[in-house]
Protein backbone atom coordinates (compact mmCIF):
# COMPACT_ATOMS: atom_id res chain seq x y z
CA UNK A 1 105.83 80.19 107.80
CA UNK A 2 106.91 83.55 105.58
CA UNK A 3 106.60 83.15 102.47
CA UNK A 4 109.23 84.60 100.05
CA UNK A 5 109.13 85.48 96.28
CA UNK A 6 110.96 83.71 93.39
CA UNK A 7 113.42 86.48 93.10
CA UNK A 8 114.74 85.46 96.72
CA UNK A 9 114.48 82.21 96.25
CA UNK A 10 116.84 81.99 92.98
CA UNK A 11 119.40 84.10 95.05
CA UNK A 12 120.21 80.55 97.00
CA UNK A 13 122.62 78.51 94.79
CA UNK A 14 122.18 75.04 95.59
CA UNK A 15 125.44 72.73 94.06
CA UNK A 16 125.89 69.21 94.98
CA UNK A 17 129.25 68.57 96.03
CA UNK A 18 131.33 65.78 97.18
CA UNK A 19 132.82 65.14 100.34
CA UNK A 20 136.34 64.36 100.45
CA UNK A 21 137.35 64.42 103.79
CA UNK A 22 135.55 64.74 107.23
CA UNK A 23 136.83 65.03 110.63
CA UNK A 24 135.36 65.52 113.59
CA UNK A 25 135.50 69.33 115.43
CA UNK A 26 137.69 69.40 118.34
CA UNK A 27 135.24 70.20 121.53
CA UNK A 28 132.28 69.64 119.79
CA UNK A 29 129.80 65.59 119.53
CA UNK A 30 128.02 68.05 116.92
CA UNK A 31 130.01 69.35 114.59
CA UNK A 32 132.11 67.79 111.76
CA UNK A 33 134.58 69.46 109.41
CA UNK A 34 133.93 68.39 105.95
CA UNK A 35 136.64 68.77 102.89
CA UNK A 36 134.08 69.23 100.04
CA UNK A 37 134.84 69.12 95.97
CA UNK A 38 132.39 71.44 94.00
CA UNK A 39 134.25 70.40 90.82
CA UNK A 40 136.25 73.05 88.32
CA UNK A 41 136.00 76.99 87.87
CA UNK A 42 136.22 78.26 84.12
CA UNK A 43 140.12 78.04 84.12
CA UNK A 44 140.13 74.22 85.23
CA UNK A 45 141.19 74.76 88.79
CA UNK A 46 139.50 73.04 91.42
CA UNK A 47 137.11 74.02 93.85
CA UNK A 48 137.24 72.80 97.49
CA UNK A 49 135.73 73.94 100.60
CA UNK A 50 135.75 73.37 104.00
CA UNK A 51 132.18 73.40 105.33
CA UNK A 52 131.53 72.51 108.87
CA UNK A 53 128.59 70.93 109.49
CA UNK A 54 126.28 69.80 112.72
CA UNK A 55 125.73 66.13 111.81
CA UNK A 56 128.34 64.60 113.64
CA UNK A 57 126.23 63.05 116.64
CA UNK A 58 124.29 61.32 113.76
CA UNK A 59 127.05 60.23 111.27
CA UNK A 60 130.46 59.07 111.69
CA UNK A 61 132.73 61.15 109.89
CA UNK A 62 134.09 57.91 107.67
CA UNK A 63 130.75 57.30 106.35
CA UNK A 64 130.77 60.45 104.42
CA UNK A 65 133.80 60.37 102.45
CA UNK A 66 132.85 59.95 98.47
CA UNK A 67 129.29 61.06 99.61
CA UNK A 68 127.62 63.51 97.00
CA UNK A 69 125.15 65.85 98.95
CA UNK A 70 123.66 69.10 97.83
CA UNK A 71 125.03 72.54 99.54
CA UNK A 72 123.80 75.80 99.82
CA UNK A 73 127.04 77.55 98.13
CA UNK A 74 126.41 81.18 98.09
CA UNK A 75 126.37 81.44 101.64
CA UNK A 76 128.70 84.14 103.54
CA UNK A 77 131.11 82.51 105.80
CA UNK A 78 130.57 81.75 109.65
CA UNK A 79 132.71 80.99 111.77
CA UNK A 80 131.84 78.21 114.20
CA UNK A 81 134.35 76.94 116.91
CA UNK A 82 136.81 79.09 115.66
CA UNK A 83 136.79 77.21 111.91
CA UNK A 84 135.57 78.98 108.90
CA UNK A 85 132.78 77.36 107.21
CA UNK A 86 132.22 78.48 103.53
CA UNK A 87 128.90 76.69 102.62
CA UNK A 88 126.11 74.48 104.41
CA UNK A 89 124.90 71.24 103.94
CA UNK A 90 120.96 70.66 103.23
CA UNK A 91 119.29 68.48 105.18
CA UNK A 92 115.96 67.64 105.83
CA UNK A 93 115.11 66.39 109.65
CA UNK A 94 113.56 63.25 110.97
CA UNK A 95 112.38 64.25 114.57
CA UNK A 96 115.62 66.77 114.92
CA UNK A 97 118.33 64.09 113.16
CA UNK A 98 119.53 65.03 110.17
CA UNK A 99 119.07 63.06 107.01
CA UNK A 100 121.66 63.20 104.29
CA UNK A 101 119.97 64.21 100.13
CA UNK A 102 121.98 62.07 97.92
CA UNK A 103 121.21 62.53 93.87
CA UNK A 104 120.39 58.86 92.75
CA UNK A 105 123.04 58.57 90.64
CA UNK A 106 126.83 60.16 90.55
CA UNK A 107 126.86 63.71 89.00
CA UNK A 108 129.54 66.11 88.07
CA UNK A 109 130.82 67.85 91.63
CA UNK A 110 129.66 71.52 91.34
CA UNK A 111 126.31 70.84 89.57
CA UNK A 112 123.50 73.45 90.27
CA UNK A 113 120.56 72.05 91.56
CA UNK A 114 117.35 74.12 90.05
């Protein structure tokens, strides 16, 4: 494992967000297309983003919906199946399934995790 320094690490900004909407990818068993609310910018208008994540063989796309997971949010855009996605959900893995990270109570959508 390479290790990295703090300054690297605090380039990653981590915000929980909540899913709004998820759908699954045409073509794909893998990958979902999630609607996600990071809360308000500074002049009240709301964030959303679309992230597409590769969870979809583990977790029905219904089950997510009002979900509050944390995201890595600074991200540049890929495209993946010919959708955009602007984010990436963190997940740990339990033999190569994906485990959803839920806080353990409801927070603000858009809060940093530090």
């Amino acid at each position: 494992m390479e290790q990295i320094n703090f300054e690297d690490f605090i380039k990653l900004e981590i915000r929980v967000g909540k899913i709004i909407s998820a759908e699954r990818v045409e073509g794909s068993d893998k990958l979902l297309k999630l609607e996600v609310d990071f809360g308000s910018n500074e002049a009240g208008e709301g964030i959303k983003r679309q992230i597409i994540a590769g969870i979809g063989k583990i977790y029905a796309p219904e089950t997510l919906v009002g979900k509050e997971c944390p995201f890595a949010y600074n991200l540049a855009p890929r495209v993946l199946k010919g959708l955009e996605s602007q984010g990436m959900i963190l997940c740990p893995s339990d033999n190569g399934n994906p485990v959803l990270l839920h806080p353990d109570k409801e927070i603000q959508p858009g809060s940093m995790v530090k």
